[in-house]
C-alpha atoms as a PDB file:
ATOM      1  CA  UNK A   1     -74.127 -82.336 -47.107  1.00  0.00           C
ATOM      2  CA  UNK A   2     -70.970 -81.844 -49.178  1.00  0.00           C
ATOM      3  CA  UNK A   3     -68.678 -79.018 -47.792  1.00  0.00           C
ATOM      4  CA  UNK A   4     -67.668 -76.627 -49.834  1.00  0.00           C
ATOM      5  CA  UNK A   5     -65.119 -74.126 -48.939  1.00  0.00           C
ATOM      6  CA  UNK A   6     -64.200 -72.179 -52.414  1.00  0.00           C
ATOM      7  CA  UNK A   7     -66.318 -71.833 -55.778  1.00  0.00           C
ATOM      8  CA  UNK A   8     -64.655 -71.252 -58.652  1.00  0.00           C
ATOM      9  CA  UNK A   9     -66.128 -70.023 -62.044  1.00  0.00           C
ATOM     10  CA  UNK A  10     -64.531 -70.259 -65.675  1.00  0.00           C
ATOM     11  CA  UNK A  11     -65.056 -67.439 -67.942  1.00  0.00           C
ATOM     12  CA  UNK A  12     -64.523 -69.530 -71.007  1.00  0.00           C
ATOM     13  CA  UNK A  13     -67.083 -71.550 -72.385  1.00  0.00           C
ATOM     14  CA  UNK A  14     -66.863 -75.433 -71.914  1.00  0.00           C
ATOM     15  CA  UNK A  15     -68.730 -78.546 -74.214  1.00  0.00           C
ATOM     16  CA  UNK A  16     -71.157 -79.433 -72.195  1.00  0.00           C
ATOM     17  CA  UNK A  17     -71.126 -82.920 -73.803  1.00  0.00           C
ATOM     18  CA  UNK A  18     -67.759 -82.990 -71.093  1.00  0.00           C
ATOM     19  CA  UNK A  19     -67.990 -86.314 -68.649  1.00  0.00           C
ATOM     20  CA  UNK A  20     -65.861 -86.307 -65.311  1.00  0.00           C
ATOM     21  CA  UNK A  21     -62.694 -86.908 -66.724  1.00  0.00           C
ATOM     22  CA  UNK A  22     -63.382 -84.341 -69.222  1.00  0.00           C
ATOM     23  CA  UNK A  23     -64.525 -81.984 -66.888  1.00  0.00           C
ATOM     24  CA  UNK A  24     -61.456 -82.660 -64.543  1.00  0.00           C
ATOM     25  CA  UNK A  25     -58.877 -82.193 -67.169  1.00  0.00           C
ATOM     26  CA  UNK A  26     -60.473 -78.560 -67.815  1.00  0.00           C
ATOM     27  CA  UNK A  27     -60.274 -77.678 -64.232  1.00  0.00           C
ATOM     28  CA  UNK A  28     -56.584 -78.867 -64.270  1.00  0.00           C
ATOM     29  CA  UNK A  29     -56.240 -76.700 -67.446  1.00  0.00           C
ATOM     30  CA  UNK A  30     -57.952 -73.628 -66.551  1.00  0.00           C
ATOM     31  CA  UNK A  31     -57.302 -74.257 -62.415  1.00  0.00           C
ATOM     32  CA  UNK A  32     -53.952 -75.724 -61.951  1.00  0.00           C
ATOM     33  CA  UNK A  33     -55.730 -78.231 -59.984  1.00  0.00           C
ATOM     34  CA  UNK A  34     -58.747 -79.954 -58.636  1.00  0.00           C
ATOM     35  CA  UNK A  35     -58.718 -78.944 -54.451  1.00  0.00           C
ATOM     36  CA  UNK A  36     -60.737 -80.778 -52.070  1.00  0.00           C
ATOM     37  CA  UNK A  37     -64.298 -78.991 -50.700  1.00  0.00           C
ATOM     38  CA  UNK A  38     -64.012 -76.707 -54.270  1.00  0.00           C
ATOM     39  CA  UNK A  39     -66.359 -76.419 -56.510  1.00  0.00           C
ATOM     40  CA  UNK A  40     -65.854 -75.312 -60.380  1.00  0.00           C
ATOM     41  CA  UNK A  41     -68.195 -73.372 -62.421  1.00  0.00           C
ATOM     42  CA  UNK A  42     -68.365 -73.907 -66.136  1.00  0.00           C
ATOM     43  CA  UNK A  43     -71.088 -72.777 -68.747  1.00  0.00           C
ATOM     44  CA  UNK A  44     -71.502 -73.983 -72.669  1.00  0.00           C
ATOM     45  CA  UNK A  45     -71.232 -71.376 -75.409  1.00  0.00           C
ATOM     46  CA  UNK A  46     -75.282 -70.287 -75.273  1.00  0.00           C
ATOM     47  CA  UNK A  47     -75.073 -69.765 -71.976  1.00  0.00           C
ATOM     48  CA  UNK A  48     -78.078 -71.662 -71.424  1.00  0.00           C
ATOM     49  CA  UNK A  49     -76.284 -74.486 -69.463  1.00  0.00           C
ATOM     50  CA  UNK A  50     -73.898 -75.093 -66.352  1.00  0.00           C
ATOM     51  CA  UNK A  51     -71.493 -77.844 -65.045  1.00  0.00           C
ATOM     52  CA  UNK A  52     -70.203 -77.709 -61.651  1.00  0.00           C
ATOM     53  CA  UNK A  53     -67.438 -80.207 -61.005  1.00  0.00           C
ATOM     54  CA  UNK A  54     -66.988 -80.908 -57.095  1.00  0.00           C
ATOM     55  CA  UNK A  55     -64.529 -81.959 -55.175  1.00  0.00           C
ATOM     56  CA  UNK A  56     -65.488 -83.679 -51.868  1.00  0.00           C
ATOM     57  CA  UNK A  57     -62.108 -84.433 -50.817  1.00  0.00           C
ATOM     58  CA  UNK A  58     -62.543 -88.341 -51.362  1.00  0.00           C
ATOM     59  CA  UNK A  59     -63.988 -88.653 -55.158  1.00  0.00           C
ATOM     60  CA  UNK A  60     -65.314 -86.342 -57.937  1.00  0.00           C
ATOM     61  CA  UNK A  61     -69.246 -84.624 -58.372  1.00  0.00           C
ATOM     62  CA  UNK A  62     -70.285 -83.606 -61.817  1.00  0.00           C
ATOM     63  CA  UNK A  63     -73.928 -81.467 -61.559  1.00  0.00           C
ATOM     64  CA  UNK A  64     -75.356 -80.062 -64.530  1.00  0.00           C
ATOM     65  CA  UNK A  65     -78.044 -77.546 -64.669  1.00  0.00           C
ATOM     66  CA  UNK A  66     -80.134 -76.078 -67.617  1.00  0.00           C
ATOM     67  CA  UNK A  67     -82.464 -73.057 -68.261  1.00  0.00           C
ATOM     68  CA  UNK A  68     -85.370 -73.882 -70.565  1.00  0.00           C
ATOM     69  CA  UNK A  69     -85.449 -69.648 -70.703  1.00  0.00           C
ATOM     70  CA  UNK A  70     -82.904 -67.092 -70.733  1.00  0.00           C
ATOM     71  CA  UNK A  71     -79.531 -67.856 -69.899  1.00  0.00           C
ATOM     72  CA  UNK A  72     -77.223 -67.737 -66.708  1.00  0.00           C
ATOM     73  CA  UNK A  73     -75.664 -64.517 -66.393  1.00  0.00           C
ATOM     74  CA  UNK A  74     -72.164 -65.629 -67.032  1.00  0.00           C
ATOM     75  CA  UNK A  75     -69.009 -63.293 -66.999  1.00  0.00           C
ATOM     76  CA  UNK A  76     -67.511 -62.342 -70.840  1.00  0.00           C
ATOM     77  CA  UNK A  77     -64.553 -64.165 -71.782  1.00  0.00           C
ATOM     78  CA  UNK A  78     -61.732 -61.538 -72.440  1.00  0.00           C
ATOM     79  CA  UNK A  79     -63.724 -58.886 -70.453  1.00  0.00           C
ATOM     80  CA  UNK A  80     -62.952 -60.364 -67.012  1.00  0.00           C
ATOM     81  CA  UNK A  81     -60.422 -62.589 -65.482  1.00  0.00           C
ATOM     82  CA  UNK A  82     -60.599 -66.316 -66.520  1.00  0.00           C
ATOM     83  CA  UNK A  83     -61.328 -67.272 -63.297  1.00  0.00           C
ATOM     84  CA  UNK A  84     -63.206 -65.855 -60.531  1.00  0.00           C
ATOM     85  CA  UNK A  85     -63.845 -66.575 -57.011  1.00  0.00           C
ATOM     86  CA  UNK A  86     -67.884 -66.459 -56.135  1.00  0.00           C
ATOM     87  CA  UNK A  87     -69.719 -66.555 -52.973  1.00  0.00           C
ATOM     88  CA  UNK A  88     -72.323 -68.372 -51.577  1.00  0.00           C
ATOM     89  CA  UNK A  89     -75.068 -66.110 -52.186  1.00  0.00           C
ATOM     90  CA  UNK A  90     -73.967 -65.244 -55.532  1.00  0.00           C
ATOM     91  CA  UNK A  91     -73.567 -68.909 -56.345  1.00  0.00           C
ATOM     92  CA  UNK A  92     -77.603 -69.434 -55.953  1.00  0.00           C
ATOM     93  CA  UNK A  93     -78.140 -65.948 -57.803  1.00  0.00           C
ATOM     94  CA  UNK A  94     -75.922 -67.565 -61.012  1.00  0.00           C
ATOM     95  CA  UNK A  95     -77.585 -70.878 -60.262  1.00  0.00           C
ATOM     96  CA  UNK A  96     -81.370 -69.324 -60.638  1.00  0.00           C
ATOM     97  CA  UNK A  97     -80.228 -66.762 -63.566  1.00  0.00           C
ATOM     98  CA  UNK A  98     -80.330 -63.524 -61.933  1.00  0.00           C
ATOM     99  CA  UNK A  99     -76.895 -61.311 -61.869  1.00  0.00           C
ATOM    100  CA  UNK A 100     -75.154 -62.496 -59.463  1.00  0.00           C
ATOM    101  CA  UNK A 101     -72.390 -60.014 -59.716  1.00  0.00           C
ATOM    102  CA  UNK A 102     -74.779 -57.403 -57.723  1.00  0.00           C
ATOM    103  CA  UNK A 103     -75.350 -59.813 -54.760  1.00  0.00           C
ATOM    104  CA  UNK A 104     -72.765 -58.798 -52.440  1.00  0.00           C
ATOM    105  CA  UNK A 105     -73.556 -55.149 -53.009  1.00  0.00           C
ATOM    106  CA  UNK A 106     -76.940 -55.562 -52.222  1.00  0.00           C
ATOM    107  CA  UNK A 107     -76.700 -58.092 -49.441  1.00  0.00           C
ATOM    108  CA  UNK A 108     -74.621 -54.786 -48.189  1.00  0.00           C
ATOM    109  CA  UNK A 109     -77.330 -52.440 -48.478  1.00  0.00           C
ATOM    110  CA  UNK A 110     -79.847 -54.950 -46.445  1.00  0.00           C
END
């Protein structure tokens, strides 16, 4: 498997019509930079869709993902920061559609 150390998600929305290159200049915009093992979170407009650009530390991964219901529950551009560090466990809660932004807190609880 692909190690990944940090994930990284985007507040603002990205076209999701964005190839690699695409994709990597918006990390460098939004980032600062592409790091090896990180992986970077983006979402289109409706919410409906993710990209996830990865860094393996010798080339580039673009994965997409889309909900045929509902939509990921992404953070609001201009309510949060516009970037945010996730975890692993709230990574697969965003990934599936449920709020991820509970996860820790409840992990806790457990």
């Amino acid at each position: 498997m692909i190690r990944v150390d940090a994930i990284w998600l985007a507040t603002a929305p990205m076209d999701m019509r964005a190839g690699p290159d695409t994709a990597l200049a918006r990390v460098i915009q939004v980032f600062g930079e592409a790091q090896p093992h990180h992986a970077y979170l983006f979402a289109n407009k409706r919410g409906n869709r993710v990209k996830v650009l990865l860094h393996d530390g010798l080339g580039l991964w673009l994965l997409a993902r889309r909900l045929n219901e509902g939509r990921f529950k992404w953070s609001r551009q201009g309510h949060d920061p516009a970037t945010m560090s996730l975890s692993d466990a709230q990574l697969q809660a965003l990934l599936v559609g449920l709020p991820w932004q509970y996860t820790e807190q409840t992990i806790a609880l457990l």
